[in-house]
PDB file of N, CA and C in Angstrom:
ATOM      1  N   UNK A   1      24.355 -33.344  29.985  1.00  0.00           N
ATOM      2  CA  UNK A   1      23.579 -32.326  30.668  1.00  0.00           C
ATOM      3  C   UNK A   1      24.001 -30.911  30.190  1.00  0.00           C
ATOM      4  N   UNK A   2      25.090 -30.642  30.192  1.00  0.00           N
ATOM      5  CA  UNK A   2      25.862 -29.351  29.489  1.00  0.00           C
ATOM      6  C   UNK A   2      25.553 -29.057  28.160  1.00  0.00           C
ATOM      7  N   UNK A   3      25.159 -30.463  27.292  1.00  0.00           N
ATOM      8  CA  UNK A   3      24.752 -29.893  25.919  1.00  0.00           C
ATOM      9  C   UNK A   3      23.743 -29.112  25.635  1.00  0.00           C
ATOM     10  N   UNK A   4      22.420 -29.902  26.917  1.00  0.00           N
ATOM     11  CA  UNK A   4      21.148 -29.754  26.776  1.00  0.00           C
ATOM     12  C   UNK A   4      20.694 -28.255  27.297  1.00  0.00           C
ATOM     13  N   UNK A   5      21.527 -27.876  28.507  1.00  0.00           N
ATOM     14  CA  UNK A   5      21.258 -26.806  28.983  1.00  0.00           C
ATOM     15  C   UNK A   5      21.511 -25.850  27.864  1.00  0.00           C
ATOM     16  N   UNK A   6      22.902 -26.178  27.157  1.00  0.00           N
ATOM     17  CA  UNK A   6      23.720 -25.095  26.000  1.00  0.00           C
ATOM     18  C   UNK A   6      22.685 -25.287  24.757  1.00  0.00           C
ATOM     19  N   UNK A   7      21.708 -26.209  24.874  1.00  0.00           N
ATOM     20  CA  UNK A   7      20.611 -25.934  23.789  1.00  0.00           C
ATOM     21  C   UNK A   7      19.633 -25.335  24.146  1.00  0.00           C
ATOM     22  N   UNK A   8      19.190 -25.408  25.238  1.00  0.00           N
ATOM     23  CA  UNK A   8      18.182 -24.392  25.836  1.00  0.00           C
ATOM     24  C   UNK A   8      18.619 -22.859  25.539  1.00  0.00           C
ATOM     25  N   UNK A   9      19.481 -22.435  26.260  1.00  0.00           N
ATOM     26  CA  UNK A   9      20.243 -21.432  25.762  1.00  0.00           C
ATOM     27  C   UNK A   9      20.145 -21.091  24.454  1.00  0.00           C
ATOM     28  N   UNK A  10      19.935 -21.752  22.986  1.00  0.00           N
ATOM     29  CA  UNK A  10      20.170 -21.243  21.933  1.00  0.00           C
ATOM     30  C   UNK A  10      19.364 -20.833  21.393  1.00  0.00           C
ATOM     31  N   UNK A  11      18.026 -21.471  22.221  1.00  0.00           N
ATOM     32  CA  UNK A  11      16.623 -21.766  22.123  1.00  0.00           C
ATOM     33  C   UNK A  11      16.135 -20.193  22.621  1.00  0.00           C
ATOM     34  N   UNK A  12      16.453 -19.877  23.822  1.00  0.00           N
ATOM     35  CA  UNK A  12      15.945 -18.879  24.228  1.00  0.00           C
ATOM     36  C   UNK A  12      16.857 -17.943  24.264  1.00  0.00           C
ATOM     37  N   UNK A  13      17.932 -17.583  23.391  1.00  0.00           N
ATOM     38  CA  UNK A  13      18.090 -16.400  22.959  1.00  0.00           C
ATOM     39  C   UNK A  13      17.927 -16.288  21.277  1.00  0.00           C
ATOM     40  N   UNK A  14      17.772 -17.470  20.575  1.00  0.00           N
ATOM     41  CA  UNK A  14      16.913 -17.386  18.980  1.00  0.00           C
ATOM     42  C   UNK A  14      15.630 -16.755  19.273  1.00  0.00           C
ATOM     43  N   UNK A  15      14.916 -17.268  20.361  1.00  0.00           N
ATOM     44  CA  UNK A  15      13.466 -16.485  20.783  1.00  0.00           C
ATOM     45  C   UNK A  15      13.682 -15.117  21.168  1.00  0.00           C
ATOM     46  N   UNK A  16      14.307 -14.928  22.032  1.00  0.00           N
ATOM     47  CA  UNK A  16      14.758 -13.891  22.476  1.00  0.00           C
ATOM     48  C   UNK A  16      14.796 -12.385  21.267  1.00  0.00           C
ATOM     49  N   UNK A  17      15.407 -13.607  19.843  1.00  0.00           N
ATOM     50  CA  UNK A  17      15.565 -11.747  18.579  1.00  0.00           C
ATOM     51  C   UNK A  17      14.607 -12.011  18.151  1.00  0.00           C
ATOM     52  N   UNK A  18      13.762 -12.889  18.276  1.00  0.00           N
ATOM     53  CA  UNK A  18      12.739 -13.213  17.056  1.00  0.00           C
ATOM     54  C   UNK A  18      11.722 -12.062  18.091  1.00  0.00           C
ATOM     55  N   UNK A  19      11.452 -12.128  18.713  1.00  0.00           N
ATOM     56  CA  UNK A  19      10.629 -11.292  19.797  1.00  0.00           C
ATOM     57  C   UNK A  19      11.404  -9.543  19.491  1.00  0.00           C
ATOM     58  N   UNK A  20      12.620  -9.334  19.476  1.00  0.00           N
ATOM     59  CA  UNK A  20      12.593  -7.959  19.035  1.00  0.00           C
ATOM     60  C   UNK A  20      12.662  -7.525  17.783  1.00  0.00           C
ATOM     61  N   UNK A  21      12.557  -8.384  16.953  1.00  0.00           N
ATOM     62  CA  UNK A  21      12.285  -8.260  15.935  1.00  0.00           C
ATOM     63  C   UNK A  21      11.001  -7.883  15.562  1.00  0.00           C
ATOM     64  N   UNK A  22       9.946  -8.473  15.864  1.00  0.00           N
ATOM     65  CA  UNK A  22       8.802  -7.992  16.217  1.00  0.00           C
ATOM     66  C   UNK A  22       8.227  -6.857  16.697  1.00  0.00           C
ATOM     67  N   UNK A  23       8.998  -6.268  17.389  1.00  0.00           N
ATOM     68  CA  UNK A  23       8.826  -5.247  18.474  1.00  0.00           C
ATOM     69  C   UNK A  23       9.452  -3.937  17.345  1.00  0.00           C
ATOM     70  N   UNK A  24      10.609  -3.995  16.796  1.00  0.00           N
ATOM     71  CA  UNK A  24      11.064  -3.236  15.948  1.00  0.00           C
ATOM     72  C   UNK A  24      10.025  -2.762  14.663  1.00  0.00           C
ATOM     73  N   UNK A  25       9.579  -4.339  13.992  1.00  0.00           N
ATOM     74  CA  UNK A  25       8.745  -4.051  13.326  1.00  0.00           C
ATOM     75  C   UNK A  25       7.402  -3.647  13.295  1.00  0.00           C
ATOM     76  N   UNK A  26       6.896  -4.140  14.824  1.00  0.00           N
ATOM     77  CA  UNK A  26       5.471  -2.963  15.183  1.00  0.00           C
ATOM     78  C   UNK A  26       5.867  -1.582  14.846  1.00  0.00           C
ATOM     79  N   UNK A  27       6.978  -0.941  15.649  1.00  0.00           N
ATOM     80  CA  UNK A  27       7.409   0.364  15.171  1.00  0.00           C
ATOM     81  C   UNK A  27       7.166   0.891  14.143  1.00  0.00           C
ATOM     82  N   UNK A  28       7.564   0.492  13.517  1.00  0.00           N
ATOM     83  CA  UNK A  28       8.409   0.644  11.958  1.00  0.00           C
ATOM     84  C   UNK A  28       6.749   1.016  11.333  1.00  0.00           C
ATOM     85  N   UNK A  29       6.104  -0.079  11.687  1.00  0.00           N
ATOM     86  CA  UNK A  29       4.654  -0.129  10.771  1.00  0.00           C
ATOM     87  C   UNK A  29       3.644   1.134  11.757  1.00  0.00           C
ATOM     88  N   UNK A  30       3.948   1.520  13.191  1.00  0.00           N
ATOM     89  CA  UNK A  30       3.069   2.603  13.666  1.00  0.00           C
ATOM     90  C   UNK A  30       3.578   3.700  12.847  1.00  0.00           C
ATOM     91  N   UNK A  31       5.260   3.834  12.914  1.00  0.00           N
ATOM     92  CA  UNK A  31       5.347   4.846  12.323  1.00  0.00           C
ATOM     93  C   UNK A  31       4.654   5.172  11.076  1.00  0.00           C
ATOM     94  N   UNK A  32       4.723   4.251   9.991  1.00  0.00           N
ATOM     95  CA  UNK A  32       3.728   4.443   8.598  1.00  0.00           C
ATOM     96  C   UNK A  32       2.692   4.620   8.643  1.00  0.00           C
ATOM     97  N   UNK A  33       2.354   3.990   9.696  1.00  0.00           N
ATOM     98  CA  UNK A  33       0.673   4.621   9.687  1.00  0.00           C
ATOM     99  C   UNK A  33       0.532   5.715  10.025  1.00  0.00           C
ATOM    100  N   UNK A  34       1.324   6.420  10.809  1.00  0.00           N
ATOM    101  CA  UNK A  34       1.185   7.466  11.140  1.00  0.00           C
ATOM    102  C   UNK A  34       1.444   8.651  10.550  1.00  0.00           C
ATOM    103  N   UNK A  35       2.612   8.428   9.464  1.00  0.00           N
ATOM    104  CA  UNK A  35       2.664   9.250   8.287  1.00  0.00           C
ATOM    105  C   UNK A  35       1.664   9.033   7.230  1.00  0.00           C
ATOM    106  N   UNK A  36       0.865   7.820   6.583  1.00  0.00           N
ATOM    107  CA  UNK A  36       0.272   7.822   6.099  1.00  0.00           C
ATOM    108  C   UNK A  36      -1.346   8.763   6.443  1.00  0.00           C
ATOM    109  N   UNK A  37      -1.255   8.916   7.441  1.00  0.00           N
ATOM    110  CA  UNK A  37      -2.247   9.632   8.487  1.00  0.00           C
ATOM    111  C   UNK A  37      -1.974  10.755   8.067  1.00  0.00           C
ATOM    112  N   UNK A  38      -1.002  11.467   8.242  1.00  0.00           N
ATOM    113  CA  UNK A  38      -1.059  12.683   8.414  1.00  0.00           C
ATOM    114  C   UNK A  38      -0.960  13.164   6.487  1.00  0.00           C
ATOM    115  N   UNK A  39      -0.685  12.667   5.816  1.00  0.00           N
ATOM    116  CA  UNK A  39      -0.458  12.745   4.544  1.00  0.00           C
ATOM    117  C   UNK A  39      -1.959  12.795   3.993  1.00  0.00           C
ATOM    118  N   UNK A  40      -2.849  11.916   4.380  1.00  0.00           N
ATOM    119  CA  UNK A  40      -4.094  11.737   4.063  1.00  0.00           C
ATOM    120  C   UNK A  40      -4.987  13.008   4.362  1.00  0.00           C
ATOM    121  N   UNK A  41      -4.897  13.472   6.134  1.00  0.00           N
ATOM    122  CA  UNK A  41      -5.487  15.043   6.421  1.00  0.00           C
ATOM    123  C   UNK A  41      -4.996  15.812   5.589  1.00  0.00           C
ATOM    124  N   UNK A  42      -3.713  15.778   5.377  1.00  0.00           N
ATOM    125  CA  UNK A  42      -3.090  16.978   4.286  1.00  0.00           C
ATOM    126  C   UNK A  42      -3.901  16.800   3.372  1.00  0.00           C
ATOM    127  N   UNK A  43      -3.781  15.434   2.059  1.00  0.00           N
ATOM    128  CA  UNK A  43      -4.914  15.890   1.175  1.00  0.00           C
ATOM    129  C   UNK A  43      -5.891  16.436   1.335  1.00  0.00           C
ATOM    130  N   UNK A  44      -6.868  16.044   2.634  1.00  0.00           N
ATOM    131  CA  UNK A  44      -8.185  16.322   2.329  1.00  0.00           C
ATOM    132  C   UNK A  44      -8.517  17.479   3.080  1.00  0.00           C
ATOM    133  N   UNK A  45      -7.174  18.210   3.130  1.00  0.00           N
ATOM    134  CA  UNK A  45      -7.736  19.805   3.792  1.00  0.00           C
ATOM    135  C   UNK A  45      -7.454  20.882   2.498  1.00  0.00           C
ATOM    136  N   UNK A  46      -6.499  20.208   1.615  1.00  0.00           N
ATOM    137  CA  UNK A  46      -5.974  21.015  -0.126  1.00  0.00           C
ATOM    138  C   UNK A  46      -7.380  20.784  -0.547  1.00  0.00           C
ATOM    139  N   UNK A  47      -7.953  19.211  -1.232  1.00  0.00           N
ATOM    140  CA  UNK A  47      -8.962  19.083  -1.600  1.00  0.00           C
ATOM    141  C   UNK A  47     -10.583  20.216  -1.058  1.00  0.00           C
ATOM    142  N   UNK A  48     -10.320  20.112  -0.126  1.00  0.00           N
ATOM    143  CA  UNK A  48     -11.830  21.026   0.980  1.00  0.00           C
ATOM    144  C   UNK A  48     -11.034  22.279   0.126  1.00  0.00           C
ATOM    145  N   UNK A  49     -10.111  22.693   0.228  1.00  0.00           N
ATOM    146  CA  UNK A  49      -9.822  24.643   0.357  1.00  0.00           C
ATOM    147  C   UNK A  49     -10.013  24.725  -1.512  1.00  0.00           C
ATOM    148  N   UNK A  50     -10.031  23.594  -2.382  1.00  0.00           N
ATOM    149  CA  UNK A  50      -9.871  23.471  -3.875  1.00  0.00           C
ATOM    150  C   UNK A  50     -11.566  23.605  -4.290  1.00  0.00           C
ATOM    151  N   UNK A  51     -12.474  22.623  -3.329  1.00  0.00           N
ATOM    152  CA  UNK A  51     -13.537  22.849  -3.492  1.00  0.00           C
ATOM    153  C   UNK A  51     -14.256  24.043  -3.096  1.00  0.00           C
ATOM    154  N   UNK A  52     -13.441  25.331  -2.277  1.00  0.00           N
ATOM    155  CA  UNK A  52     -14.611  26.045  -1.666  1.00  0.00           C
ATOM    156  C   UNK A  52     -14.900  27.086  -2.587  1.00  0.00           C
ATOM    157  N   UNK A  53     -15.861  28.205  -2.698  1.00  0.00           N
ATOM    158  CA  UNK A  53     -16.908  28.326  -3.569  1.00  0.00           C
ATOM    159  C   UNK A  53     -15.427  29.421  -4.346  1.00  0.00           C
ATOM    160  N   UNK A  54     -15.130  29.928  -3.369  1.00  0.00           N
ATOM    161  CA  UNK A  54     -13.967  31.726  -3.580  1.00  0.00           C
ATOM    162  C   UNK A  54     -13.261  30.729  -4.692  1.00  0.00           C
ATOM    163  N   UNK A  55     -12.558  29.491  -4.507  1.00  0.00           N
ATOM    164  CA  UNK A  55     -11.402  29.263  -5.437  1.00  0.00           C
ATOM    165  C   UNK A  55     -11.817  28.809  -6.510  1.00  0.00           C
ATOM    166  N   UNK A  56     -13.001  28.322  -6.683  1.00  0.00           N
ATOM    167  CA  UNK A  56     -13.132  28.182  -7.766  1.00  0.00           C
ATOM    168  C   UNK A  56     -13.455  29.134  -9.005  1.00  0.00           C
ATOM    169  N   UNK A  57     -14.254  30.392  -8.150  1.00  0.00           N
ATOM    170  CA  UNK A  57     -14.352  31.663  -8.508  1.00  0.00           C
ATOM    171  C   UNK A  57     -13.073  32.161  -9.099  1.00  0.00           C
ATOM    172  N   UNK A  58     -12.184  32.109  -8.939  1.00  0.00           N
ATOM    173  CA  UNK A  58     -10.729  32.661  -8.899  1.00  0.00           C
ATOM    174  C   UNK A  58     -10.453  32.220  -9.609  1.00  0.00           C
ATOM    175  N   UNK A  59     -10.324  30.320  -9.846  1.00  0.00           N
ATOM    176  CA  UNK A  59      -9.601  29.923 -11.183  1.00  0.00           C
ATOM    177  C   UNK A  59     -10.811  30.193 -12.421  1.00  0.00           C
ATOM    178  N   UNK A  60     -11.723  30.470 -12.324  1.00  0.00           N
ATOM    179  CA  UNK A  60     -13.252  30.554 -13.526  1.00  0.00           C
ATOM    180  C   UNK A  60     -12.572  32.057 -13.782  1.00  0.00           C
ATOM    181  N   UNK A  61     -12.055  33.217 -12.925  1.00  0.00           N
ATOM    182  CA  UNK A  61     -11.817  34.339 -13.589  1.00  0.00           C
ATOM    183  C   UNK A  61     -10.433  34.690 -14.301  1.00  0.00           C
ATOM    184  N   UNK A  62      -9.242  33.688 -13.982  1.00  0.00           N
ATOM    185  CA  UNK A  62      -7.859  33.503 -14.883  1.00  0.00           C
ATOM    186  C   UNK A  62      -8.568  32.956 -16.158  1.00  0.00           C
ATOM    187  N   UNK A  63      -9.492  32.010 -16.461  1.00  0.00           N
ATOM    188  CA  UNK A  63     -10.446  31.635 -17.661  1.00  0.00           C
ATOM    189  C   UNK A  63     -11.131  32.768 -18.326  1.00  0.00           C
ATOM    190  N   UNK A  64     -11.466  34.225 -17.734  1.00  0.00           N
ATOM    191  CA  UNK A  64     -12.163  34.660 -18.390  1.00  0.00           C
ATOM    192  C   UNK A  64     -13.518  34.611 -17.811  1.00  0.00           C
ATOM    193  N   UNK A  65     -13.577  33.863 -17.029  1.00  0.00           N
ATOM    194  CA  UNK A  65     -15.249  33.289 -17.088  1.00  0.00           C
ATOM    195  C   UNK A  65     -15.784  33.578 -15.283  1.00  0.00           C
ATOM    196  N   UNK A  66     -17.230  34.438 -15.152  1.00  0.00           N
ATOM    197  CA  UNK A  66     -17.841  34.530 -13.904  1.00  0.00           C
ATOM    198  C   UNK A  66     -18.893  34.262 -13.501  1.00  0.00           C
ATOM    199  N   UNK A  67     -18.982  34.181 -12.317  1.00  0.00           N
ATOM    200  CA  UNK A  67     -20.302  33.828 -12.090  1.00  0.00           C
ATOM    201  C   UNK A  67     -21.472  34.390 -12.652  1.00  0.00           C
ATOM    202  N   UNK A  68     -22.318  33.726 -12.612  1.00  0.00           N
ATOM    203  CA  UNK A  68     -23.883  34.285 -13.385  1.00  0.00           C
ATOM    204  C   UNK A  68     -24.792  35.570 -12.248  1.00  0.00           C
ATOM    205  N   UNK A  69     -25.183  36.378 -12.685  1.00  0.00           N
ATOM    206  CA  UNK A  69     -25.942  37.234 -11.725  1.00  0.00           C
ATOM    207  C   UNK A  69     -27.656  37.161 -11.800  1.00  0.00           C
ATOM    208  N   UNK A  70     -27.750  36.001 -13.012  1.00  0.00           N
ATOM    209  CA  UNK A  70     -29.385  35.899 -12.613  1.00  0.00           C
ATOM    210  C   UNK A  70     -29.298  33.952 -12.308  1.00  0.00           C
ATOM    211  N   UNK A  71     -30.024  34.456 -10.933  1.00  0.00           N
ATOM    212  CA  UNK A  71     -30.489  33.047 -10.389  1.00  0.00           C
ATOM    213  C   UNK A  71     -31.162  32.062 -11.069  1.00  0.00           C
ATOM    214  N   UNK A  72     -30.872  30.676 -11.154  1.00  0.00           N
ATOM    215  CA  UNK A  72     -31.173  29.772 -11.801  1.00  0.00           C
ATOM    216  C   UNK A  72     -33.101  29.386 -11.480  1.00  0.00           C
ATOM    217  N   UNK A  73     -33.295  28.766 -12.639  1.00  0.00           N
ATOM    218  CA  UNK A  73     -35.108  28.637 -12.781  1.00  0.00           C
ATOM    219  C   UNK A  73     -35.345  26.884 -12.792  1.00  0.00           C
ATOM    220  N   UNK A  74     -36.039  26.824 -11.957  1.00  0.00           N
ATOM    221  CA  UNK A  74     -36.521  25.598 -11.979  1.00  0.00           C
ATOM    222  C   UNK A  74     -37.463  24.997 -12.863  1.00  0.00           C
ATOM    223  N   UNK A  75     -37.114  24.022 -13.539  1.00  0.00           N
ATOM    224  CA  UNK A  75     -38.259  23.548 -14.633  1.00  0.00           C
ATOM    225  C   UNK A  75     -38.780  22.322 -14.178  1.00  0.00           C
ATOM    226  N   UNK A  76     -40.242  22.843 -14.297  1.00  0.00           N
ATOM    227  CA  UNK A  76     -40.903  21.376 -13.533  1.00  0.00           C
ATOM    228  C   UNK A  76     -41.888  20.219 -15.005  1.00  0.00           C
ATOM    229  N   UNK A  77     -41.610  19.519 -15.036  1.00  0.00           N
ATOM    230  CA  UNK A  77     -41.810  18.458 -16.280  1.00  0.00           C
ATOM    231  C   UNK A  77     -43.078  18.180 -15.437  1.00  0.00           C
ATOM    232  N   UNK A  78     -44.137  18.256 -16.772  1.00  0.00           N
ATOM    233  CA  UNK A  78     -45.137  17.423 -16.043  1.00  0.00           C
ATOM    234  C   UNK A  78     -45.402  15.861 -17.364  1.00  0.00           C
ATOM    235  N   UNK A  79     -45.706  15.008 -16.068  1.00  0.00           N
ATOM    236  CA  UNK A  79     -46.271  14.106 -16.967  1.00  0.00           C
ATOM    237  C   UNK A  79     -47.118  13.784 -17.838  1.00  0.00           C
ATOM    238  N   UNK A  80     -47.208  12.879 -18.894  1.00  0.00           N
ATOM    239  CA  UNK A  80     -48.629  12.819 -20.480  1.00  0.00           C
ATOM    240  C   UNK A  80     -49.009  11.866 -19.891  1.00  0.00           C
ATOM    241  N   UNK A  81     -48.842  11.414 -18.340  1.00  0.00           N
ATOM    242  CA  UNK A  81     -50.524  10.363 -18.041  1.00  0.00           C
ATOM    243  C   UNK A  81     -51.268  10.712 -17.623  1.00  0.00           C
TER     244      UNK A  81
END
């Protein structure tokens, strides 16, 4: 009877880490997501401020190069049927 109980026991404290183990490793993985999160807004607020119209203006004038001052013309193709 003493063995069986002392195996129960081994039983439910092996369960016992396997369960915080688990619990540790939910952590572990919110935390990454959660840095991966915030790493991701970071890109895509550099990306937005890289695309807006001023910076690109800015790096086109370290080139030498500016915007155009006559507005672009639309060419309309007509069809030969």
């Amino acid at each position: 009877m003493i063995l069986f109980i002392s195996g129960l026991a081994i039983v439910m404290i092996a369960s016992s880490h396997s369960a915080d183990k688990k619990v540790y490793e939910t952590a572990r993985l919110k935390n990454e997501v959660n840095e991966m999160r915030s790493a991701f807004i970071d890109g895509r607020s550099k990306l937005m401020q890289l695309k807006m119209e001023s910076a690109v203006v800015g790096k086109m004038k370290e080139k030498g190069l500016s915007p155009s001052v006559i507005p672009p013309k639309k060419i309309k193709v007509k069809s030969q049927n």
